[in-house]
Protein backbone atom coordinates (compact mmCIF):
# COMPACT_ATOMS: atom_id res chain seq x y z
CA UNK A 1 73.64 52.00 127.86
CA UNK A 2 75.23 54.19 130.51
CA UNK A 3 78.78 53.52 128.97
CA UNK A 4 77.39 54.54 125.62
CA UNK A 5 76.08 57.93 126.98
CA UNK A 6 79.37 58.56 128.67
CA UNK A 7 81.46 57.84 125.34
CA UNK A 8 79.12 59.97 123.81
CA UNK A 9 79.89 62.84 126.17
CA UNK A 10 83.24 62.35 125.78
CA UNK A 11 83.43 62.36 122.28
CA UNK A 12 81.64 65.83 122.36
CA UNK A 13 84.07 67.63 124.78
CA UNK A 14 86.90 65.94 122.82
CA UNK A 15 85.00 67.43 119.80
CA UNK A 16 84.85 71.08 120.74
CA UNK A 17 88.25 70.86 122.24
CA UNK A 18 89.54 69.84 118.91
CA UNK A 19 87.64 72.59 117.47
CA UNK A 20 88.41 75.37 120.13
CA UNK A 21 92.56 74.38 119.33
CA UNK A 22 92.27 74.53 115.72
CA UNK A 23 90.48 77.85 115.70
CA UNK A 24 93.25 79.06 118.36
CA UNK A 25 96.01 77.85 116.10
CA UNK A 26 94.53 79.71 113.02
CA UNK A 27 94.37 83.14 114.92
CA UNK A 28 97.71 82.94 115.82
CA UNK A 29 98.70 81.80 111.84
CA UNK A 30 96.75 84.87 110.85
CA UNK A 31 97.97 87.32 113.76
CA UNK A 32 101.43 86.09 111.77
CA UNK A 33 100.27 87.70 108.40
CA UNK A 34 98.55 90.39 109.90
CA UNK A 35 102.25 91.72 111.34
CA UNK A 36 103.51 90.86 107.46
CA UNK A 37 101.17 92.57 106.07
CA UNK A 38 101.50 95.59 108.52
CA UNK A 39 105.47 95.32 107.78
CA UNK A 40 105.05 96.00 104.19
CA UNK A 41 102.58 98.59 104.92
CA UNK A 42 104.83 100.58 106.72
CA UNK A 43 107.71 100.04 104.22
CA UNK A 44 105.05 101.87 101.47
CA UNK A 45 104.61 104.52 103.99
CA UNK A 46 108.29 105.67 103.89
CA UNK A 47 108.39 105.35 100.65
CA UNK A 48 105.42 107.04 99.79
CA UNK A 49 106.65 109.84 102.48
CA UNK A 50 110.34 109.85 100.35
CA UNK A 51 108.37 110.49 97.02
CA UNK A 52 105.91 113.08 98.49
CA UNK A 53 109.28 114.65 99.56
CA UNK A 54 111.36 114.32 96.59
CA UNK A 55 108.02 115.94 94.41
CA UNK A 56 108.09 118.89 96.77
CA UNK A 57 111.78 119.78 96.23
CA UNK A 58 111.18 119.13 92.54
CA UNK A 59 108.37 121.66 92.69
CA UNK A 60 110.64 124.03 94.45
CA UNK A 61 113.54 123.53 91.83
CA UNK A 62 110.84 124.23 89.31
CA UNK A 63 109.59 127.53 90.84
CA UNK A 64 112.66 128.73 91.22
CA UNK A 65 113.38 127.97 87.12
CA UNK A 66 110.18 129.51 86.08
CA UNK A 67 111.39 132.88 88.21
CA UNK A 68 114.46 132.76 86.55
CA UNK A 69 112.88 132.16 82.91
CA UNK A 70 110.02 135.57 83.98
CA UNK A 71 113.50 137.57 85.05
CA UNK A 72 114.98 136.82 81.15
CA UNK A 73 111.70 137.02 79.39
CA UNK A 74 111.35 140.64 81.12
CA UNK A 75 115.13 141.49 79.71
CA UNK A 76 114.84 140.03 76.12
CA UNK A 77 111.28 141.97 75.81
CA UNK A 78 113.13 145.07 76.59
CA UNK A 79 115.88 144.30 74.22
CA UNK A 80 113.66 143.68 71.33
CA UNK A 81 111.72 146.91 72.06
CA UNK A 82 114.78 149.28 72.56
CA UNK A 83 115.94 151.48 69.27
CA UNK A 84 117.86 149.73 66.70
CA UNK A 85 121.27 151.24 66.31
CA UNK A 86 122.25 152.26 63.13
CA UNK A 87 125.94 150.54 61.67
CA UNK A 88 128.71 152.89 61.48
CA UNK A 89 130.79 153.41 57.99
């Protein structure tokens, strides 16, 4: 009976040191993915940051149009209002 008891024992630490190195070797398999994930995260970032950039020069571009179309409208609105001139002959 004692040698059953001390199988037994042993069987149980065996047990929970199986279990303890399988749970280790998963937290390292997800501490893996984890640094993939945070890879890919960080590649969005800069692009995200390029396209935030990119829209802001656009915008600027765009500004800088719509002054330009205001300056014309102003000149073609004073055009149309001025006198007609009468044809010579």
């Amino acid at each position: 009976m004692f040698l059953t008891k001390q199988h037994l024992v042993t069987a149980r630490t065996l047990g929970v040191a199986i279990v303890a190195t399988l749970g280790l070797s998963a937290c390292a398999t997800y501490s893996d993915e984890f640094a993939g994930i945070n890879s890919r995260l960080d590649q969005l970032d800069t692009r995200v940051q390029s396209a935030a950039q990119s829209a802001e020069s656009a915008n600027q571009s765009a500004r800088q149009a719509n002054q330009r179309l205001d300056q014309m409208e102003s000149r073609v609105q004073q055009l149309e209002a001025a006198p007609r001139r009468v044809p010579r002959g």
